[in-house]
C-alpha atoms as a PDB file:
ATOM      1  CA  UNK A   1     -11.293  33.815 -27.879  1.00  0.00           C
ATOM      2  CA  UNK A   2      -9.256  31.761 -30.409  1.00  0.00           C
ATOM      3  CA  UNK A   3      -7.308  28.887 -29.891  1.00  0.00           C
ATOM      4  CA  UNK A   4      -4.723  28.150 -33.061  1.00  0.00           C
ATOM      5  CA  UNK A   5      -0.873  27.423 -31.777  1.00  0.00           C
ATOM      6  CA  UNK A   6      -2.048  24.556 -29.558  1.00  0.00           C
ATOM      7  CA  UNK A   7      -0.606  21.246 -30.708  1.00  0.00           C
ATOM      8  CA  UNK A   8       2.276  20.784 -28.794  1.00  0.00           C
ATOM      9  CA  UNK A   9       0.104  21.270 -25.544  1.00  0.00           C
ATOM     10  CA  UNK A  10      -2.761  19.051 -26.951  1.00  0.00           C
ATOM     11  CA  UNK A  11      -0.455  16.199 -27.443  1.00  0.00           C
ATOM     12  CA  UNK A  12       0.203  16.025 -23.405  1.00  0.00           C
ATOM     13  CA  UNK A  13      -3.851  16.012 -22.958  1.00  0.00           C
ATOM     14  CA  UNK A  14      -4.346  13.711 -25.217  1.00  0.00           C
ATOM     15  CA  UNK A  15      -1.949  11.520 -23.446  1.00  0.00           C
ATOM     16  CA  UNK A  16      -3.555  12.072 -20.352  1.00  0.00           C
ATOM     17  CA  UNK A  17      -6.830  11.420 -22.023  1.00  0.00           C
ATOM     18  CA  UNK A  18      -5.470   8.152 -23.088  1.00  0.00           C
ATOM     19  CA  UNK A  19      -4.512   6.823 -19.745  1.00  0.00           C
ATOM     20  CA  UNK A  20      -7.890   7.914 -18.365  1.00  0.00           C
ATOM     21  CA  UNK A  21     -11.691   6.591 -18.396  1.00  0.00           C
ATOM     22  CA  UNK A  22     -14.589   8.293 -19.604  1.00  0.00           C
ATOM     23  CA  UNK A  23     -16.371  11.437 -17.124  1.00  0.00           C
ATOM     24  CA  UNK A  24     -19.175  13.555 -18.173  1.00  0.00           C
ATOM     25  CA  UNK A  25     -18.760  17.356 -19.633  1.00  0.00           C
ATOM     26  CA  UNK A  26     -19.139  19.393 -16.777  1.00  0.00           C
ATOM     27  CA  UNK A  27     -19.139  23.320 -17.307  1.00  0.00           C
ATOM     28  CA  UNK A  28     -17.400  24.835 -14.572  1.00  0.00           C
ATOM     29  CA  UNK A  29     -17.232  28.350 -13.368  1.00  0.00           C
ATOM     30  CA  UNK A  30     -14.045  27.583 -10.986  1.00  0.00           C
ATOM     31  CA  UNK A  31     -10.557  28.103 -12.112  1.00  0.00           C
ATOM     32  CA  UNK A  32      -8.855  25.276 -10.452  1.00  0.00           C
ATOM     33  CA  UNK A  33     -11.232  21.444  -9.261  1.00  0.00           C
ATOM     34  CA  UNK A  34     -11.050  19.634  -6.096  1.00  0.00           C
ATOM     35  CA  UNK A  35      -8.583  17.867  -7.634  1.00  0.00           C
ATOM     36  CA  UNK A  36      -6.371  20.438  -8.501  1.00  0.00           C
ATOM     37  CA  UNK A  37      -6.660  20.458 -12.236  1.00  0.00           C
ATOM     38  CA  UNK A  38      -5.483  23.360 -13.862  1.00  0.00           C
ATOM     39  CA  UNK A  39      -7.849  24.299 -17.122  1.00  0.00           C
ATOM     40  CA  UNK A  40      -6.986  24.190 -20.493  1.00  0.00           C
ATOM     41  CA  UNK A  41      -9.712  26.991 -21.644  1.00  0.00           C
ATOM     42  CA  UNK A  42     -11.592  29.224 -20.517  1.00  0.00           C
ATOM     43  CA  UNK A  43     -14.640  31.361 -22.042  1.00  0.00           C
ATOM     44  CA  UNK A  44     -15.881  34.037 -19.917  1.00  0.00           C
ATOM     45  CA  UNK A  45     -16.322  32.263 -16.572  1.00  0.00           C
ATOM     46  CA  UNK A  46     -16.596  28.794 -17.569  1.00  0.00           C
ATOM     47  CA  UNK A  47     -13.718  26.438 -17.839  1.00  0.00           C
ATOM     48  CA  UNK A  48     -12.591  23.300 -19.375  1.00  0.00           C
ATOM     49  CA  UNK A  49     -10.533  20.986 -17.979  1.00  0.00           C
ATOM     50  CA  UNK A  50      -8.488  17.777 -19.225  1.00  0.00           C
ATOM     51  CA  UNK A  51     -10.996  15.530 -17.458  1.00  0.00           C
ATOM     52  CA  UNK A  52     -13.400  16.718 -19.346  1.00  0.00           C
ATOM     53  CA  UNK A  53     -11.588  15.100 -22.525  1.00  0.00           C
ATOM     54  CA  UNK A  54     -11.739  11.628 -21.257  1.00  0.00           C
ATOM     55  CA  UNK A  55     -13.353   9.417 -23.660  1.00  0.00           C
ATOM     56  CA  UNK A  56     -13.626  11.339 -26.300  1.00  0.00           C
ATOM     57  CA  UNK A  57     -10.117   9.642 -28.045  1.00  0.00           C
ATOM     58  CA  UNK A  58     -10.339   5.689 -28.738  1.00  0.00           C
ATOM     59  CA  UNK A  59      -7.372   3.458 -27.157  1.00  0.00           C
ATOM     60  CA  UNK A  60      -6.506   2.244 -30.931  1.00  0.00           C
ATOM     61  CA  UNK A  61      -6.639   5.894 -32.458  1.00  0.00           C
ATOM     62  CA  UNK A  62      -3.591   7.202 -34.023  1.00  0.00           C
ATOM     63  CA  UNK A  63      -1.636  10.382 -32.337  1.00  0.00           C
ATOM     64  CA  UNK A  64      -2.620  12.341 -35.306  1.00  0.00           C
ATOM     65  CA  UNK A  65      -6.020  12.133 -35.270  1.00  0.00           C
ATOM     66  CA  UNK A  66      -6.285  12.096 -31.294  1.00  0.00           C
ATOM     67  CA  UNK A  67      -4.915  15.163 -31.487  1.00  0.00           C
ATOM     68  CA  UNK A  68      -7.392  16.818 -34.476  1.00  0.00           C
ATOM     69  CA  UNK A  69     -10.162  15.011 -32.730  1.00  0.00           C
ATOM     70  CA  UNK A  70      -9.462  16.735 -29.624  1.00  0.00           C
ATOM     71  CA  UNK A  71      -8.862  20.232 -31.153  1.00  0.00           C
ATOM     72  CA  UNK A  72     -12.233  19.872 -32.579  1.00  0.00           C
ATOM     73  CA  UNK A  73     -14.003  19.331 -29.776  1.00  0.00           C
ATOM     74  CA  UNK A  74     -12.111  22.279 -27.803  1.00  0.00           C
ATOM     75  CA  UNK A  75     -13.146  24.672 -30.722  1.00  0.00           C
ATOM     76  CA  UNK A  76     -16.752  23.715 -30.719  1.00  0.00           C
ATOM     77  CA  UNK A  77     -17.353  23.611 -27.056  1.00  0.00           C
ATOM     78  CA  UNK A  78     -15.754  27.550 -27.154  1.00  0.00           C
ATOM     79  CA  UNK A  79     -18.148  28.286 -29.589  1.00  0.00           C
ATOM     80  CA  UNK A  80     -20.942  27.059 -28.026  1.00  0.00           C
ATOM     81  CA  UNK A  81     -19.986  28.203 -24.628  1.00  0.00           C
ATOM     82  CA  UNK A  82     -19.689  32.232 -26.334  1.00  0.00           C
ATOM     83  CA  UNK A  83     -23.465  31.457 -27.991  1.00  0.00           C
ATOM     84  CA  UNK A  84     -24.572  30.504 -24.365  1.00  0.00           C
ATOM     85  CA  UNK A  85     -22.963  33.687 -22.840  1.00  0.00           C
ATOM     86  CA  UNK A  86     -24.128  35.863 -26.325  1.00  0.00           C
ATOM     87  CA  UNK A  87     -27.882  34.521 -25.649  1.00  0.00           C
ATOM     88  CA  UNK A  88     -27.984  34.732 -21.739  1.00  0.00           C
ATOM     89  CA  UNK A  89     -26.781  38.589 -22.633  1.00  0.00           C
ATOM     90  CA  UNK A  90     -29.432  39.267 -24.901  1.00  0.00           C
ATOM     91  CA  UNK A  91     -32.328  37.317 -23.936  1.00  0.00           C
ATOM     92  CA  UNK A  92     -34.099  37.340 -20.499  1.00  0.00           C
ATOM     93  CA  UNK A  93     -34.914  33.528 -20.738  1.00  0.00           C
ATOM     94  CA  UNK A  94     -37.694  31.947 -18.304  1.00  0.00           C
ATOM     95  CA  UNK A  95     -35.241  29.836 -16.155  1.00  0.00           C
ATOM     96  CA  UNK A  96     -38.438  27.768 -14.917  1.00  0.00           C
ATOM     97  CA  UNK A  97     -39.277  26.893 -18.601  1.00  0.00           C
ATOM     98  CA  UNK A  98     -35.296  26.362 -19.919  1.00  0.00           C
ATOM     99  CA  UNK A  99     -36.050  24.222 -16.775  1.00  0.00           C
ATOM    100  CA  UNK A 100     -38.622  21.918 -17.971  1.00  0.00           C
ATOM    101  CA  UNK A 101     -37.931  21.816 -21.697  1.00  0.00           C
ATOM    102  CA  UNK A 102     -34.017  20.157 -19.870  1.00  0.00           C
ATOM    103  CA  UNK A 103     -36.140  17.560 -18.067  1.00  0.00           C
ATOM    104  CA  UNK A 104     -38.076  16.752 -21.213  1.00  0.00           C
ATOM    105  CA  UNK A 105     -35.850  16.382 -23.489  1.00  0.00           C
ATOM    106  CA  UNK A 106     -33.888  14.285 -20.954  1.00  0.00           C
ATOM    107  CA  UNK A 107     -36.511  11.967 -20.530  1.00  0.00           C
ATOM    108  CA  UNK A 108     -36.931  11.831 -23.888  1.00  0.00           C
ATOM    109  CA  UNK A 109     -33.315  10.518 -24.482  1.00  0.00           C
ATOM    110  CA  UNK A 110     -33.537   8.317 -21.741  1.00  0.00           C
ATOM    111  CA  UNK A 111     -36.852   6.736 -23.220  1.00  0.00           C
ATOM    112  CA  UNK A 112     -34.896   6.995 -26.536  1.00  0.00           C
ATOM    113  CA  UNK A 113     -32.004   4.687 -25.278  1.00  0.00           C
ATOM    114  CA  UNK A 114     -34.203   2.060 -23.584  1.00  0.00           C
ATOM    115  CA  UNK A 115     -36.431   2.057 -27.218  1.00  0.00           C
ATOM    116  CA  UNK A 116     -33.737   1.501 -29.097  1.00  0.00           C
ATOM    117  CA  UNK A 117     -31.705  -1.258 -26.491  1.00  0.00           C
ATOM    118  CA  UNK A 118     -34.894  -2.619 -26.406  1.00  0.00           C
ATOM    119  CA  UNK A 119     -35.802  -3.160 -30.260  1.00  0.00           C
ATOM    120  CA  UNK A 120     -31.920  -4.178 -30.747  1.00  0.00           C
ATOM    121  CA  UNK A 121     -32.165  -6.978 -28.418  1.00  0.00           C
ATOM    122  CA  UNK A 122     -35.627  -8.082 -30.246  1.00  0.00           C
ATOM    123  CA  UNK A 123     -35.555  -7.211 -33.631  1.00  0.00           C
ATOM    124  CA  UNK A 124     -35.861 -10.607 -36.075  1.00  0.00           C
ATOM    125  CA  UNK A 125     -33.614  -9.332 -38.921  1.00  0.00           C
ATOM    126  CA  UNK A 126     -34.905 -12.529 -40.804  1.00  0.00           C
ATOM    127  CA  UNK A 127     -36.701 -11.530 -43.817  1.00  0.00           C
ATOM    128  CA  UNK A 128     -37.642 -14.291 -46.414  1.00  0.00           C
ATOM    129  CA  UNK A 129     -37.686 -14.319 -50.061  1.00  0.00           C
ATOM    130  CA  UNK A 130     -41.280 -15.087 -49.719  1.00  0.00           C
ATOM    131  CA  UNK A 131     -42.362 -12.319 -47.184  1.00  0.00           C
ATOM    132  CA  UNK A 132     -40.517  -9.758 -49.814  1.00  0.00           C
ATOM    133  CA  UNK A 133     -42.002 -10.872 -52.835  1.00  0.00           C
ATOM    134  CA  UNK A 134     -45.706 -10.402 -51.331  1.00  0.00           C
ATOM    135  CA  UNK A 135     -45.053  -7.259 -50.088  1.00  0.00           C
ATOM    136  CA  UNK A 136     -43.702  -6.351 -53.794  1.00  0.00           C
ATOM    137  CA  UNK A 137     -46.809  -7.273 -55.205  1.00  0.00           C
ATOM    138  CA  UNK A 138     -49.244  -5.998 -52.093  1.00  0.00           C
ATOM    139  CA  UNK A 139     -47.479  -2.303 -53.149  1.00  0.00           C
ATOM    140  CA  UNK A 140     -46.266  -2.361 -56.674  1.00  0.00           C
ATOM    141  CA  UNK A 141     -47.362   0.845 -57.477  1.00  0.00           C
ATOM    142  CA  UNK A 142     -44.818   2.362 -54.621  1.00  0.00           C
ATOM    143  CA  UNK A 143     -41.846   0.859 -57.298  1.00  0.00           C
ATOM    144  CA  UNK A 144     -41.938   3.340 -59.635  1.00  0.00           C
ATOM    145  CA  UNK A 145     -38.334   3.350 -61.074  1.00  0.00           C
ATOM    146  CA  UNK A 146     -36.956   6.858 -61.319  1.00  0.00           C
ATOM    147  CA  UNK A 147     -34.199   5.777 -64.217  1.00  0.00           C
ATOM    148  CA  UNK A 148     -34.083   3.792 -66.784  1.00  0.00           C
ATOM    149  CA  UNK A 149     -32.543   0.645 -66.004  1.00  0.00           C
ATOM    150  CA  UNK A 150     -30.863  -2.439 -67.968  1.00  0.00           C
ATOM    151  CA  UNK A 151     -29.282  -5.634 -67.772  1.00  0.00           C
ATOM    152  CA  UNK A 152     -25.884  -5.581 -69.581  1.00  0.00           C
ATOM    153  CA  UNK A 153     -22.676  -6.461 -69.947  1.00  0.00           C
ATOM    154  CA  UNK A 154     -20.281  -3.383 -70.632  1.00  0.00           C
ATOM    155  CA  UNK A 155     -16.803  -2.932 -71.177  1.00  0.00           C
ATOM    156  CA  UNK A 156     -14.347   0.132 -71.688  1.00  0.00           C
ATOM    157  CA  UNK A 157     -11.335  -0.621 -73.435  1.00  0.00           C
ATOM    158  CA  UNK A 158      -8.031   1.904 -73.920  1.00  0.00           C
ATOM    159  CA  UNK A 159      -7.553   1.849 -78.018  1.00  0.00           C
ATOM    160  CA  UNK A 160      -4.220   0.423 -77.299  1.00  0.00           C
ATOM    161  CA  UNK A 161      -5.443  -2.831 -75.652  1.00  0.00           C
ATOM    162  CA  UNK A 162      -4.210  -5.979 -77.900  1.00  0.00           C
ATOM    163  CA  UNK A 163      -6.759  -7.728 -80.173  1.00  0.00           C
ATOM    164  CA  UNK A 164     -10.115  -5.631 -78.963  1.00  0.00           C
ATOM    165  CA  UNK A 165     -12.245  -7.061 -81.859  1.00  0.00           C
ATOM    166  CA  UNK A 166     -12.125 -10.585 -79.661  1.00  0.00           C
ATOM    167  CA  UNK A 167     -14.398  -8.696 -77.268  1.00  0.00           C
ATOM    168  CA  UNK A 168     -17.026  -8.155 -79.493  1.00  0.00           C
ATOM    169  CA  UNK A 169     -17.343 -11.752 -80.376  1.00  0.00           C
ATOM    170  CA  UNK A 170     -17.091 -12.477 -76.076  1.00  0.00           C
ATOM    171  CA  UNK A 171     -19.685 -10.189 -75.199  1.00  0.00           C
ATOM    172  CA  UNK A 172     -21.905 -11.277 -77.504  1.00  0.00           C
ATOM    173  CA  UNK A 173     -21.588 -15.258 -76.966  1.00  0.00           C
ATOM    174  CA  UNK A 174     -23.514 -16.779 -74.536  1.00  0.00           C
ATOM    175  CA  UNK A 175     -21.282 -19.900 -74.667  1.00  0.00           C
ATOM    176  CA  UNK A 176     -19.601 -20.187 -71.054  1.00  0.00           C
ATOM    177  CA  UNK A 177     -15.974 -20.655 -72.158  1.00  0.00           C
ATOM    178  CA  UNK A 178     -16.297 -17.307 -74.039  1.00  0.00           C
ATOM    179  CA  UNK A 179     -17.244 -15.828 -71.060  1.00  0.00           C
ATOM    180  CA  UNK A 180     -14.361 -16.833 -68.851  1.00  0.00           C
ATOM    181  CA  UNK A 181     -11.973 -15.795 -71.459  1.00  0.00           C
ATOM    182  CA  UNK A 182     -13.819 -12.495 -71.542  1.00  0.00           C
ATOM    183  CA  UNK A 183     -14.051 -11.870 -68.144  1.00  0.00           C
ATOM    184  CA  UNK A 184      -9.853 -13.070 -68.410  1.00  0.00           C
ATOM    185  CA  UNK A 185      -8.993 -10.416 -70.614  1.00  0.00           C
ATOM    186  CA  UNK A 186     -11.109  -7.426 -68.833  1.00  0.00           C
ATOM    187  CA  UNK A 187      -9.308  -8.255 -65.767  1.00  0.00           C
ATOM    188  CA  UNK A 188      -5.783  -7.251 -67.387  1.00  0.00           C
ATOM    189  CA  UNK A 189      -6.869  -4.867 -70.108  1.00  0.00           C
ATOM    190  CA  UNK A 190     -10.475  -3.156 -69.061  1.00  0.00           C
ATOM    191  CA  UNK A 191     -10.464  -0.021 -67.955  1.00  0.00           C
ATOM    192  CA  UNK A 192     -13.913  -0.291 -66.750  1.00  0.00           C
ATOM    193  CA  UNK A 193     -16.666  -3.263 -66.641  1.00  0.00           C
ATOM    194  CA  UNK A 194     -19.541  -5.008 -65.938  1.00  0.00           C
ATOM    195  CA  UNK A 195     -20.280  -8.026 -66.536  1.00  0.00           C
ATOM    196  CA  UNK A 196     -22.711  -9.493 -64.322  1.00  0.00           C
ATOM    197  CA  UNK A 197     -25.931  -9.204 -66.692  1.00  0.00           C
ATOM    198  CA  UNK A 198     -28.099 -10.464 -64.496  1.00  0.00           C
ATOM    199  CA  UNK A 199     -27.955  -7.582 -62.331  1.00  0.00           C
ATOM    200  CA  UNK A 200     -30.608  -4.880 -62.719  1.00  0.00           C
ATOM    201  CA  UNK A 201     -28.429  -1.404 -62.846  1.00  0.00           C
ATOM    202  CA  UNK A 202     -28.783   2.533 -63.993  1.00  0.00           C
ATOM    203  CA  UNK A 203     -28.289   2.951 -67.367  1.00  0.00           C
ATOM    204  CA  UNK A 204     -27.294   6.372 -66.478  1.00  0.00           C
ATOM    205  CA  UNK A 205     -24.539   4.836 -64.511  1.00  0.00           C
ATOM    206  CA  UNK A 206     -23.136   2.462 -66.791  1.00  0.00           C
ATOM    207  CA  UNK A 207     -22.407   5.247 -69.696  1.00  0.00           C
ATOM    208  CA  UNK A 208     -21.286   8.006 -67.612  1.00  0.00           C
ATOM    209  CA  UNK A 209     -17.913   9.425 -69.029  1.00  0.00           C
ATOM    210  CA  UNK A 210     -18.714   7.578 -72.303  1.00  0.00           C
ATOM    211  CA  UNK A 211     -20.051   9.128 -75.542  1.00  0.00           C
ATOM    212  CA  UNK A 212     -23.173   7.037 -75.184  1.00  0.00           C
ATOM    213  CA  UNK A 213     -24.069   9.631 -72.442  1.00  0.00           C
ATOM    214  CA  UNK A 214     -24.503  12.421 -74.569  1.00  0.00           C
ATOM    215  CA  UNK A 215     -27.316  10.414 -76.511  1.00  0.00           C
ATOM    216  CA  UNK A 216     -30.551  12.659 -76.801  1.00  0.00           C
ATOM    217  CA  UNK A 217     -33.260  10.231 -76.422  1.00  0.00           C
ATOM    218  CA  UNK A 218     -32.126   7.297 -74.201  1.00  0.00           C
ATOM    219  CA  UNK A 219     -35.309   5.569 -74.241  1.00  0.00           C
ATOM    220  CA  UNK A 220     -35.221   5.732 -78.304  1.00  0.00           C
ATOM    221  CA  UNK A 221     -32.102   4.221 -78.117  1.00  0.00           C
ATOM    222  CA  UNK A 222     -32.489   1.444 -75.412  1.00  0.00           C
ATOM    223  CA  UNK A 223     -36.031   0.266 -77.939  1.00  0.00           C
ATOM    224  CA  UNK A 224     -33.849   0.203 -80.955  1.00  0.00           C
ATOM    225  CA  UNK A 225     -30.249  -1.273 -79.724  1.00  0.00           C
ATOM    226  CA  UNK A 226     -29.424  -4.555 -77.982  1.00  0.00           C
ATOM    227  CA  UNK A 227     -25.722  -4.181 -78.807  1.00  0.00           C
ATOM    228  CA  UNK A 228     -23.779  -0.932 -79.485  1.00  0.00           C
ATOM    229  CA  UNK A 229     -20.035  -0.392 -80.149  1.00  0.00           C
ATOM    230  CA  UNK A 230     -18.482   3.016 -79.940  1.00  0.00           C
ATOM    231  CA  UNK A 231     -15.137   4.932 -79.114  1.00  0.00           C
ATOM    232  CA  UNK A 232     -13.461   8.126 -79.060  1.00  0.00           C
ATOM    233  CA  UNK A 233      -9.842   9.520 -78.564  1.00  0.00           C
ATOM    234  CA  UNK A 234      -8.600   7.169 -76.067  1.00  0.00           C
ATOM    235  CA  UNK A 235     -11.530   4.410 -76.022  1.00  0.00           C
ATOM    236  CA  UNK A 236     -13.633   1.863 -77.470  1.00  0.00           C
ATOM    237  CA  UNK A 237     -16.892   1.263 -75.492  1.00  0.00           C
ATOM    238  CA  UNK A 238     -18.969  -1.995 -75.773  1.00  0.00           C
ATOM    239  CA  UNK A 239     -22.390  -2.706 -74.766  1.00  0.00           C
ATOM    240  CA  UNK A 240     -24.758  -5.339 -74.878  1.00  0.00           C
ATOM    241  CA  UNK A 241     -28.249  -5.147 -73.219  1.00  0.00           C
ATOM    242  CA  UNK A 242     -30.321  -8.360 -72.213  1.00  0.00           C
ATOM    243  CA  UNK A 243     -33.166  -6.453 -70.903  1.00  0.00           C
ATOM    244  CA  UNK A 244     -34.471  -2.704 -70.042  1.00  0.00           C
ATOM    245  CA  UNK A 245     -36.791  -1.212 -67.867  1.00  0.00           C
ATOM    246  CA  UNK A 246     -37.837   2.320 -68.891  1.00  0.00           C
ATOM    247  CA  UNK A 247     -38.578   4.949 -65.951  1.00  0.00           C
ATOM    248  CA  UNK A 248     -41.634   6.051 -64.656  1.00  0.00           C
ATOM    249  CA  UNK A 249     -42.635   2.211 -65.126  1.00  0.00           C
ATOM    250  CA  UNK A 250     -42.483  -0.666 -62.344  1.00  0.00           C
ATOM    251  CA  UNK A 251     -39.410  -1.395 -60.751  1.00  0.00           C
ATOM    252  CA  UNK A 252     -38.470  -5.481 -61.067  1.00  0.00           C
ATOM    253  CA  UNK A 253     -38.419  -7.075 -58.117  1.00  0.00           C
ATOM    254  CA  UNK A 254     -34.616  -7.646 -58.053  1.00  0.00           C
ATOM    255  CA  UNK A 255     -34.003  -4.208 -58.556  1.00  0.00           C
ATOM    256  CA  UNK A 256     -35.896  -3.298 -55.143  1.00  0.00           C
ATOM    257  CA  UNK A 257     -34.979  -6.090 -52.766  1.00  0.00           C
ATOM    258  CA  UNK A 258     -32.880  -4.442 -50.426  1.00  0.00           C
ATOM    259  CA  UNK A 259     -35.549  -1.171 -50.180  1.00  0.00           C
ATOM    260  CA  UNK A 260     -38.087  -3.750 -49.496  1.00  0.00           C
ATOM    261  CA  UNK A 261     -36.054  -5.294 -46.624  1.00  0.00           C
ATOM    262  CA  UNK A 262     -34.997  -2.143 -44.922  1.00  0.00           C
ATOM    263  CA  UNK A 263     -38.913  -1.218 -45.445  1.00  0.00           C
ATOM    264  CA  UNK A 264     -39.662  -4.381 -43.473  1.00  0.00           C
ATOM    265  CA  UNK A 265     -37.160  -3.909 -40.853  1.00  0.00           C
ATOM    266  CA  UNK A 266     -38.314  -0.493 -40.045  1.00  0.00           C
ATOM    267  CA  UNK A 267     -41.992  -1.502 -39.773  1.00  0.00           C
ATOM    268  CA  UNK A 268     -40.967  -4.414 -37.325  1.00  0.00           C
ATOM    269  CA  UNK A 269     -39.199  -1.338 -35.412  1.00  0.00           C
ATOM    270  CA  UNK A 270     -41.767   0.471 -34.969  1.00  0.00           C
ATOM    271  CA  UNK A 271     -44.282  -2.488 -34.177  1.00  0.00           C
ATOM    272  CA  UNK A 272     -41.711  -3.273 -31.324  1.00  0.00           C
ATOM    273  CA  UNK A 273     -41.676   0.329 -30.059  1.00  0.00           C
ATOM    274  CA  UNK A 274     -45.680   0.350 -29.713  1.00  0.00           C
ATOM    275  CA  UNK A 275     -45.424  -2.862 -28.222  1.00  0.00           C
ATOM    276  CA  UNK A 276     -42.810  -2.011 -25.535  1.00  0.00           C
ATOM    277  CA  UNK A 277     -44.949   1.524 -24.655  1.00  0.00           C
ATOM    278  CA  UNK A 278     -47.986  -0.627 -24.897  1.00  0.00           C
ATOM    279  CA  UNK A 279     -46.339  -3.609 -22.455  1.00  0.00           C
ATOM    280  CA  UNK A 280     -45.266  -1.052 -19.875  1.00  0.00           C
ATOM    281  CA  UNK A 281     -48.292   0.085 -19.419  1.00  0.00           C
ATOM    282  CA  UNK A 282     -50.261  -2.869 -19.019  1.00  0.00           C
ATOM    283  CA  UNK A 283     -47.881  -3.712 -16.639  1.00  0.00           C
ATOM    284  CA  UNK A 284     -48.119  -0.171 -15.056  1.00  0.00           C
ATOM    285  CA  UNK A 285     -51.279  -0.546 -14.737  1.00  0.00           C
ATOM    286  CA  UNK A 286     -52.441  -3.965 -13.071  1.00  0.00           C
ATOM    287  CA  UNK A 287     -49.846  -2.794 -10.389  1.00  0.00           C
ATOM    288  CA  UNK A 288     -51.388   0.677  -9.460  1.00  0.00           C
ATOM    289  CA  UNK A 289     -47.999   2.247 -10.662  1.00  0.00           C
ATOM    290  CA  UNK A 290     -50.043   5.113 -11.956  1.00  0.00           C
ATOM    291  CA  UNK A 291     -53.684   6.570 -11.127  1.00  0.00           C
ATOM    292  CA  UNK A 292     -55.424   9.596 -12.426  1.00  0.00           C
ATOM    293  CA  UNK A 293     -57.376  11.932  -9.970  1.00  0.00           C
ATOM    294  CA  UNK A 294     -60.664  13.226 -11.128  1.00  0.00           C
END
C-alpha cells in the first residue's frame, strides 16, 4: 500500500494534531474507535487513526514541516506494520517468548529512564583545571595525536585584495598594534583566516583547498618552515607557525581538554549508575523487599 497524493488531507490532521495532547500509538484492528474516529490508513487489518498523531508535531513548528513530519511517520509506521504482517506470515513465532523478550525490554527502558533522570538530577558537571591536568598526565599515553598539529596564524587572500605585502609584515610582528591592524584588514579583505595562534589546530585543516596541501612530506616541511608564502590563480596564502606537534606523538594538553572532560563526565555517569543499582538494593534489602528461596 502506498500513500503519495496526501497533502491536502494531511494538512487537516495536522491541524487536528495541533489542537490536541499527546496519546500513545495504539495498533488497532477496528475500522472506526469508541469515539467515532474514522482512520486515515489502514494495512491489512490494522488501522491508524488521527489520535494516534498527537504529539508527534511541536506547537511552534511551521505548517510545512508539520506536514513532512507527519507524512514521515505515516510512511514508516505502513512499513513497519507490512514487516509485522510479512513476518507473522512466514514465521511461526513463540508468542510466550515474543512475550517475555516485550516485558524485558520494557523494563529495561523503564530502568533506562529512571538511570538517566536519576544521573541528570546528580551529575556535578564541575570539572577543574586541576582534576584535568592530572588525569592528562595519569594517561598520557591514551593522547596519541592522530594529525599533525600547529599553532599558526593563516590567512587567504584573493590576488586582487589592496596592498597584500602589508600582511606579510602583520603576520609576522608580534607587536600588538600590528596585530589589530591585521586582524582589521582580514575582516574586510580575507577570504579565509586564523588568527588565534595560541590555539592548537589540524594542520591538515588549515591548508585544505590551498597548494600547501598537495605538499609530499608534511612533517619535512613543518621541521624546515616557520613562515611560508604561496599563491596560485586566484590566491596568495600566508602562514606562520609558532609551534608543531607531529602525529603519532603526545597530544598537548590544550589540544585534549574537552576529550578529557567528556571522559570525566562519563566516568561520573557511570559511578552514579552503580551507585543508584547499588543504593536500591541496600535499601531493598534491610526492608525484606526481596528474598531468595533455597
Amino acid at each position: 500500500m502506498y500513500m503519495r497524493n496526501w497533502s491536502g488531507s494531511l494538512l487537516v490532521i495536522v491541524s487536528l494534531i495541533l489542537l490536541g495532547g499527546c496519546d500513545l500509538i495504539r495498533m488497532k484492528d477496528d475500522p472506526v474507535t469508541e469515539e467515532g474516529e474514522s482512520p486515515i490508513v489502514r494495512v491489512h487489518d490494522q488501522y491508524l487513526y488521527p489520535s494516534d498523531l498527537e504529539g508527534i508535531t511541536p506547537e511552534d513548528m511551521s505548517e510545512e514541516d508539520s506536514v513532512a513530519r507527519v507524512e514521515g511517520f505515516i510512511n514508516t509506521w505502513i512499513r513497519k506494520q507490512l514487516l509485522i504482517h510479512e513476518a507473522a506470515e512466514k514465521i511461526q513465532f513463540n508468542e510466550a517468548d515474543l512475550e517475555r523478550k516485550i516485558l524485558d525490554y520494557r523494563y529495561s527502558l523503564m530502568g533506562y529512564e529512571y538511570q538517566s533522570y536519576y544521573i541528570n538530577e546528580n551529575l556535578d558537571t564541575d570539572i577543574s583545571e586541576e582534576e584535568i591536568a592530572t588525569y592528562y598526565e595519569e594517561n598520557r599515553d591514551n593522547f596519541l595525536l592522530k594529525q599533525n598539529i600547529i599553532r599558526c596564524k593563516y590567512v587567504k587572500l584573493s590576488r586582487n585584495a589592496p596592498k597584500p605585502e602589508r600582511v606579510s609584515g602583520w603576520i609576522q610582528s608580534n607587536k600588538p598594534q600590528d596585530q589589530e591592524e591585521l586582524n582589521s584588514y582580514c575582516l574586510s579583505f580575507a577570504s579565509t583566516y586564523h588568527l588565534n595562534d595560541s590555539v592548537w589546530i589540524e594542520f591538515d585543516e588549515v591548508i585544505k583547498n590551498s597548494p600547501l596541501a598537495e605538499i609530499p612530506n608534511k612533517v619535512q616541511f613543518l621541521r624546515n618552515n616557520r613562515y611560508n608564502e604561496t599563491s596560485d590563480d586566484e590566491y596568495m596564502y600566508f602562514l606562520k607557525i609558532e609551534e608543531y606537534k607531529i602525529s603519532d606523538n603526545i597530544s598537548p594538553l590544550e589540544f585534549v581538554d574537552d576529550e578529557i572532560r567528556n571522559i570525566i563526565l562519563n566516568k561520573r555517569k557511570v559511578q552514579l549508575a552503580e551507585k543508584l543499582e547499588d543504593d536500591v538494593y541496600e535499601k531493598a534489602e534491610q526492608e525484606n523487599d526481596f528474598e531468595i528461596f533455597n
